[in-house]
Protein backbone atom coordinates (compact mmCIF):
# COMPACT_ATOMS: atom_id res chain seq x y z
CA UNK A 1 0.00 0.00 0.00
CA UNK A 2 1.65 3.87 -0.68
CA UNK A 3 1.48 5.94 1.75
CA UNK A 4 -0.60 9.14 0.14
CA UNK A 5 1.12 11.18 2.74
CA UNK A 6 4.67 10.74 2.25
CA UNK A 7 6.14 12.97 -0.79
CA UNK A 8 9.12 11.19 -0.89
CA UNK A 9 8.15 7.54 -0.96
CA UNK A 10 5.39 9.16 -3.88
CA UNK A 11 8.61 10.86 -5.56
CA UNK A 12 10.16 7.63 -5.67
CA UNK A 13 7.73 5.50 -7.19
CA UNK A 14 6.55 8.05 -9.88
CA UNK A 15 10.10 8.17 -10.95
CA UNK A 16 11.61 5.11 -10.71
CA UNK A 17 9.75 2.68 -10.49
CA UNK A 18 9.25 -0.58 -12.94
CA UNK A 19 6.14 -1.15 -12.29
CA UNK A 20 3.42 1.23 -14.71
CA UNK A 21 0.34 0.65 -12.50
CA UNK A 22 2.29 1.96 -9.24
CA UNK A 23 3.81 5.19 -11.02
CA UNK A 24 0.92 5.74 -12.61
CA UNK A 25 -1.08 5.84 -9.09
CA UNK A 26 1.91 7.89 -7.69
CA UNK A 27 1.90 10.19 -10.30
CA UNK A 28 -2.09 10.67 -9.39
CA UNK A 29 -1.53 11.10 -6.23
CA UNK A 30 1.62 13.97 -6.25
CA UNK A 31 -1.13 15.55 -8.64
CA UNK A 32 -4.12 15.24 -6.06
CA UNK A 33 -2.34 16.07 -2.91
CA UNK A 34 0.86 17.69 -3.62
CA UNK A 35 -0.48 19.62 -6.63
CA UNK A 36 2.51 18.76 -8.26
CA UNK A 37 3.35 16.85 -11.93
CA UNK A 38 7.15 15.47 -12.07
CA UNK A 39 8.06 13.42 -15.52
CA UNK A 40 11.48 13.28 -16.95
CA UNK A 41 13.16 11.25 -19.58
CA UNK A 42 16.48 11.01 -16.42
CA UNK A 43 16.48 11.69 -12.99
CA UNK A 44 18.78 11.42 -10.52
CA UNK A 45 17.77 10.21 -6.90
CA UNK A 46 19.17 12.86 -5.09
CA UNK A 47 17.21 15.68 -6.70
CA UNK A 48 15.62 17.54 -4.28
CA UNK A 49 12.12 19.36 -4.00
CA UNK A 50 11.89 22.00 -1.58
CA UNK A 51 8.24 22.12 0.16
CA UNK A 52 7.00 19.06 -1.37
CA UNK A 53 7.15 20.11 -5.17
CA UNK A 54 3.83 22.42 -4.31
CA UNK A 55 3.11 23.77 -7.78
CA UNK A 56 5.78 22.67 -9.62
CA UNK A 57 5.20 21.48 -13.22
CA UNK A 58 8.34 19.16 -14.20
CA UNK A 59 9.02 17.78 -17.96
CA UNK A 60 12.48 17.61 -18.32
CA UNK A 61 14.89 15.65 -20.40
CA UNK A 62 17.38 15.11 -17.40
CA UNK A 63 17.89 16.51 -14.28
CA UNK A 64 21.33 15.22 -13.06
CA UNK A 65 22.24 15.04 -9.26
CA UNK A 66 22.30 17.48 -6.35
CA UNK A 67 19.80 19.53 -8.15
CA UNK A 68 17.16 21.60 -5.73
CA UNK A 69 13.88 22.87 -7.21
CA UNK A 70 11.96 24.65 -5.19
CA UNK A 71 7.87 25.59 -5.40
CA UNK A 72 5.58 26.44 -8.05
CA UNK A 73 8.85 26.05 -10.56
CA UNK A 74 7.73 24.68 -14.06
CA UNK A 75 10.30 22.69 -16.40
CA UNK A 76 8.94 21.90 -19.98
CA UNK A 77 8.82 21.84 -23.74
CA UNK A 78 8.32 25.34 -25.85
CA UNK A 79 8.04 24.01 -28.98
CA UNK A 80 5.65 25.21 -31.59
CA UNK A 81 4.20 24.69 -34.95
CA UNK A 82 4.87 26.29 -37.91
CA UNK A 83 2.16 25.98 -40.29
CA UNK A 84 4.30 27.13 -43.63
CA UNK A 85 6.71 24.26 -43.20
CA UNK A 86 4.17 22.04 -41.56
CA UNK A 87 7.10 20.63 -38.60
CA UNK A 88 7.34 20.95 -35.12
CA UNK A 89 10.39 23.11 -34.17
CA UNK A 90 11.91 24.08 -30.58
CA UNK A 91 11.24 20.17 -29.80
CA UNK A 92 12.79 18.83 -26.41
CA UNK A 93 13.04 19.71 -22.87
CA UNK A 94 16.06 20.96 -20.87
CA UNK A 95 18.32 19.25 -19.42
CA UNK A 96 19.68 20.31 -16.18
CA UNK A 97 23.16 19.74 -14.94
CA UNK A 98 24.49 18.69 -11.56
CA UNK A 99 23.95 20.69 -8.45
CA UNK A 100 21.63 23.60 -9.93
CA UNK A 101 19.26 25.63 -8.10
CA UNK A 102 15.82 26.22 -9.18
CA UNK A 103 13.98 29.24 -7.16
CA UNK A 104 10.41 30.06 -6.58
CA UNK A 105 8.45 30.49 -9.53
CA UNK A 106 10.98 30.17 -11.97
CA UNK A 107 10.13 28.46 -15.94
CA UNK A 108 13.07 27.11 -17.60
CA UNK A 109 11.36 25.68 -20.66
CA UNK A 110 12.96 24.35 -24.79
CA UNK A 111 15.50 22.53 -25.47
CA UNK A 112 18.23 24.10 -23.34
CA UNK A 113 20.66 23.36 -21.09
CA UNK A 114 21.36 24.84 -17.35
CA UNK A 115 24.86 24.41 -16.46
CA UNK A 116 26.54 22.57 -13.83
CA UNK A 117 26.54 24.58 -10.33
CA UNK A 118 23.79 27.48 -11.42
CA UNK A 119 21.16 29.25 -9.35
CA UNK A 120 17.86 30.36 -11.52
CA UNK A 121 16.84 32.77 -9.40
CA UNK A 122 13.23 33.27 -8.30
CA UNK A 123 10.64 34.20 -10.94
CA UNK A 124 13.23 33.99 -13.81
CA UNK A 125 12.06 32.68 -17.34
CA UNK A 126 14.69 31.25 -18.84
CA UNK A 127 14.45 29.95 -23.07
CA UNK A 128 18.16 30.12 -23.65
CA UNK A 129 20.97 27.85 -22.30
CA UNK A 130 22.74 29.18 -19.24
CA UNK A 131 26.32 28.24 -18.76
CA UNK A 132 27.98 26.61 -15.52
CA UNK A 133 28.67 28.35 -12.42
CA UNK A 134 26.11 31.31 -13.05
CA UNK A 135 23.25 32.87 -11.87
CA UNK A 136 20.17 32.93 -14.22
CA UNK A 137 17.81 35.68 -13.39
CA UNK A 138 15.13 37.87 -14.60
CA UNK A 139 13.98 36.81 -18.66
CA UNK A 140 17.73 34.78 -20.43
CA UNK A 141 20.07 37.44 -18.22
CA UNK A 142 22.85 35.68 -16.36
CA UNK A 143 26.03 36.51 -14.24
CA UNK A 144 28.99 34.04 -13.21
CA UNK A 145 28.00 33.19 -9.88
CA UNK A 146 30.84 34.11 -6.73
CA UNK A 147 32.64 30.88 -5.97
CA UNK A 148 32.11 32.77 -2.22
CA UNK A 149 28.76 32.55 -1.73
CA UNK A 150 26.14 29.98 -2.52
CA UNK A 151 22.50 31.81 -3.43
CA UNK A 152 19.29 30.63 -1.94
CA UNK A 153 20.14 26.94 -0.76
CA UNK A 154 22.74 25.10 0.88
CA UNK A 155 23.59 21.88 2.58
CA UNK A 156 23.78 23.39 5.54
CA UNK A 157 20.58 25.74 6.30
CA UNK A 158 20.17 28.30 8.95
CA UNK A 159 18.47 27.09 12.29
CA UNK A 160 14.93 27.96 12.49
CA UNK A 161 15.91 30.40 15.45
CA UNK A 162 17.62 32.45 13.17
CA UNK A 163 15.15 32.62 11.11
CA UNK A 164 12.85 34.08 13.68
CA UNK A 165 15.31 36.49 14.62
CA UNK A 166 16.10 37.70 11.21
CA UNK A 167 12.45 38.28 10.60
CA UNK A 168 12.06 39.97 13.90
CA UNK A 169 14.60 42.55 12.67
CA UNK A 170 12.64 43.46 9.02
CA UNK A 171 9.31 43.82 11.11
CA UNK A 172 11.26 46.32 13.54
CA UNK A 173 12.76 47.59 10.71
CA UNK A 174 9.38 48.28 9.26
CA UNK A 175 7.82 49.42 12.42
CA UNK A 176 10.55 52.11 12.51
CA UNK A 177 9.75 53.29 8.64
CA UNK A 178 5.76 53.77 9.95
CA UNK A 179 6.63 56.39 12.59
């Protein structure tokens, strides 16, 4: 029996399993409960979905390992038809290289590639390939990412009581813009 509760045991099943009937059912069930859709040609086990894939919208041709994608993040084809020549063109989905970052919100859709070590940054929509070690943001623009500093995820995440406390100071840093 799969437990309908538990994303990663679901995550599993839908994406590696042999057996059609149970992916299938997984696959309903990520839809159902975790609003999420995750299909890919290649994925690597230890691709990670920050809060449970809410949103998220995955097609991808590979998505190699160490890769985090975080909510409401969408990952697909862009291919359309032209009607003089009568073909599809832009056909394929990207492929995404080892240890990438996906942020909130971001689309990252064609045939393209993400390099190895890149952060898409939140709400970025992204039709072009990005090369390794940058940082993807805002619609194709990209940087070389800092070697010093690792953007919006890393092994090693704050405590939840700093957190708090870093909150605490933008609300009294609001309350002080209000008097």
């Amino acid at each position: 029996m799969i437990n309908l509760n538990n994303f990663d045991k679901l995550l599993k099943i839908n994406c590696f399993s042999t057996d059609q009937d149970a992916r299938d059912l997984a696959a309903e069930v990520l839809e159902s409960n975790f609003n999420c859709e995750i299909n890919c040609v290649e994925i690597d086990p230890s691709v990670k979905f920050a809060h449970h894939a809410k949103g998220c919208t995955i097609a991808a041709s590979k998505i190699d390992a160490d890769t985090v994608i975080f909510q409401n993040v969408t990952i697909g084809a862009n291919q359309t038809y032209n009607k003089v020549t009568s073909q599809w063109e832009g056909l394929g989905n990207p492929v995404i290289g080892k240890n990438v970052v996906i942020a909130d919100g971001a689309k990252v859709v064609g045939p393209i590639i993400i390099g190895d070590n890149t952060v898409i940054g939140a709400g970025s929509v992204i039709t072009k390939d990005i090369p390794a070690n940058s940082i993807a943001f805002g619609v194709n623009h990209f940087k070389p990412k800092d070697d010093h500093y690792s953007p919006v995820f890393y092994k090693q995440m704050p405590q939840p009581s700093e957190i708090i406390d870093a909150c605490q100071k933008v609300i009294q840093r609001y309350q002080q813009t209000d008097k």
